[in-house]
C-alpha atoms as a PDB file:
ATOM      1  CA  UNK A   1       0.661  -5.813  12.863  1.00  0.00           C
ATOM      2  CA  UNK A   2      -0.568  -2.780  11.182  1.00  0.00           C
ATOM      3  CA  UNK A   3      -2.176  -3.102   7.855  1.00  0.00           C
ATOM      4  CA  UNK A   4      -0.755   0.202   6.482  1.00  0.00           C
ATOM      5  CA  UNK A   5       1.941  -0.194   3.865  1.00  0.00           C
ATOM      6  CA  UNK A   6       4.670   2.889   2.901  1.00  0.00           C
ATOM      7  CA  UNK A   7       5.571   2.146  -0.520  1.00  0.00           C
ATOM      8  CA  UNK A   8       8.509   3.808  -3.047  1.00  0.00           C
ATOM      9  CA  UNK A   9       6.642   2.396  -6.052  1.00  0.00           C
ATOM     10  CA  UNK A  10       3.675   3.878  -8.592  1.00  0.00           C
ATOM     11  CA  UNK A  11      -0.288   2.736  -8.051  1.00  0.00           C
ATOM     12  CA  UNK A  12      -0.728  -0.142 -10.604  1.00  0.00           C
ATOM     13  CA  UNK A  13       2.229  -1.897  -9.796  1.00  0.00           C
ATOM     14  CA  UNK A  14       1.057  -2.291  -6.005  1.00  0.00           C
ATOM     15  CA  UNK A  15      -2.437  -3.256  -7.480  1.00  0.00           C
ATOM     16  CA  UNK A  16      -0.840  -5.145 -10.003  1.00  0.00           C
ATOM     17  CA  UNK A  17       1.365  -7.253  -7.041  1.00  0.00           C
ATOM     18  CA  UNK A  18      -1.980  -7.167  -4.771  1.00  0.00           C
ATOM     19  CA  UNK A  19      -3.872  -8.984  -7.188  1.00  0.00           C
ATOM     20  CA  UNK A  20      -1.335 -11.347  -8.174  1.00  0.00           C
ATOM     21  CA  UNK A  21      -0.991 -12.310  -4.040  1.00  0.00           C
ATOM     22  CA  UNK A  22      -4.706 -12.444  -3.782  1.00  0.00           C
ATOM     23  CA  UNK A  23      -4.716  -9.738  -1.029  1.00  0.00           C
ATOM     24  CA  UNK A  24      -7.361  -7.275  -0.822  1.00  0.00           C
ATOM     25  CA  UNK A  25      -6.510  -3.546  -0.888  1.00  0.00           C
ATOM     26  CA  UNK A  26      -8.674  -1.498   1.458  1.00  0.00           C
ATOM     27  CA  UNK A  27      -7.319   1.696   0.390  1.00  0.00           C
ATOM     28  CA  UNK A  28      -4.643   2.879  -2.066  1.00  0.00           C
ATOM     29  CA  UNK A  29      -3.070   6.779  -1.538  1.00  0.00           C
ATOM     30  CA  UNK A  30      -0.522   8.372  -4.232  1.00  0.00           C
ATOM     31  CA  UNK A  31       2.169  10.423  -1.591  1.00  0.00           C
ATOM     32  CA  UNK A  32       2.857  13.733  -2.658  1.00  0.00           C
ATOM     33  CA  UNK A  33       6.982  13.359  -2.775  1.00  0.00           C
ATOM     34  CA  UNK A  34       6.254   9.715  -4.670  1.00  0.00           C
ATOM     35  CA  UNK A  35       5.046   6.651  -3.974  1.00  0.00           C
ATOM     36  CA  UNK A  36       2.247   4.765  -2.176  1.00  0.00           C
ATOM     37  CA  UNK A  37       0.589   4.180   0.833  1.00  0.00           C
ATOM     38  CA  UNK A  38      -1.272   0.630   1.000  1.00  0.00           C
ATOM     39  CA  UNK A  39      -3.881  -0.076   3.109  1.00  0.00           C
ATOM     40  CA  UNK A  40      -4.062  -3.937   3.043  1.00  0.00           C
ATOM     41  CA  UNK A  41      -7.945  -5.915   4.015  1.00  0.00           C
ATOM     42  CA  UNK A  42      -5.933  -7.912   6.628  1.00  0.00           C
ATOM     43  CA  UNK A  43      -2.999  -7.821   8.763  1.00  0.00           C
ATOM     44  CA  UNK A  44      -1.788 -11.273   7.253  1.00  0.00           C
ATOM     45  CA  UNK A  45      -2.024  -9.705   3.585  1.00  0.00           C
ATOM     46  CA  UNK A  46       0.021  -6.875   5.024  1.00  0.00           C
ATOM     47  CA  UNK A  47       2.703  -9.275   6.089  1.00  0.00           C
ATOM     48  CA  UNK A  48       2.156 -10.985   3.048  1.00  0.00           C
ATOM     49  CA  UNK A  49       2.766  -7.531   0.568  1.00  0.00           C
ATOM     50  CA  UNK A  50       5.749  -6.715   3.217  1.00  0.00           C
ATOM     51  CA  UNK A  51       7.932  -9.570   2.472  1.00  0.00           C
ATOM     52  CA  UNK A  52       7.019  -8.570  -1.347  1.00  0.00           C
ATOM     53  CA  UNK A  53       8.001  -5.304  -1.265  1.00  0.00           C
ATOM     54  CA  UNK A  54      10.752  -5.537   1.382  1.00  0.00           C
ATOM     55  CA  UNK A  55      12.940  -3.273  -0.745  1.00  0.00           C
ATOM     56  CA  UNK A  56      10.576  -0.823  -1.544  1.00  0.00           C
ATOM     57  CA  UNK A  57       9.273   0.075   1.812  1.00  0.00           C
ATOM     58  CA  UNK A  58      10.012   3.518   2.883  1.00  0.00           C
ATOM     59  CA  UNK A  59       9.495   5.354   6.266  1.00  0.00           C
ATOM     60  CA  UNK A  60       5.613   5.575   7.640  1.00  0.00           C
ATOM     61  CA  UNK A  61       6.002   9.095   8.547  1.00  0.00           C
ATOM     62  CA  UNK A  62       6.243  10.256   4.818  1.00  0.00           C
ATOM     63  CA  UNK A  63       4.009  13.162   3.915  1.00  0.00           C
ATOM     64  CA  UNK A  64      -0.041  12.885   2.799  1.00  0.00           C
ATOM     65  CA  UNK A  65      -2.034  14.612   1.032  1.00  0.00           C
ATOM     66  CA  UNK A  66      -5.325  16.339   3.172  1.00  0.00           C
ATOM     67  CA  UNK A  67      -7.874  14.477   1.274  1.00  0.00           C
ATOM     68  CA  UNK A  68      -9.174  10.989   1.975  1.00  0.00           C
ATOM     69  CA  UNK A  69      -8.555   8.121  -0.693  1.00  0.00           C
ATOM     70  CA  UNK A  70     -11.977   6.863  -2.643  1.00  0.00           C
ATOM     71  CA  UNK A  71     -10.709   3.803  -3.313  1.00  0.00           C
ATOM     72  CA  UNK A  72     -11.608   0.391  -2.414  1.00  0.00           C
ATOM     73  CA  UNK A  73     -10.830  -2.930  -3.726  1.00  0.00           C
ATOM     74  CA  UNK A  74     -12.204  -6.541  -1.903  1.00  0.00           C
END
């Protein structure tokens, strides 16, 4: 399973629903038409934050921006 995460929902509530799950984010990137892509530390936590955000997935073939995200959380 992939670790990647599309998500319809802003920044601090993924990190907010990360930490609360105890997964580890290994990258977080704002989308430039809204929302979130989440880069989970494991496949597991990826399954984990799926099943959490079941209705707030969106497609993985939404747009990104050119730059690469600084941001890492263990």
């Amino acid at each position: 399973m992939s670790r990647v995460l599309f998500l319809s929902l802003p920044e601090q509530e993924v990190i907010a629903s990360c930490d609360k799950a105890e997964v580890g984010i290994s990258a977080l990137e704002r989308l430039p038409d809204g929302g979130t892509r989440l880069v989970c530390m494991s496949s597991a936590g990826a399954a984990t934050m799926s099943v959490k955000f079941k209705r707030s997935l969106i497609a993985d073939t939404a747009r990104r921006e050119r730059f690469r995200p600084a941001f890492s959380r263990h």
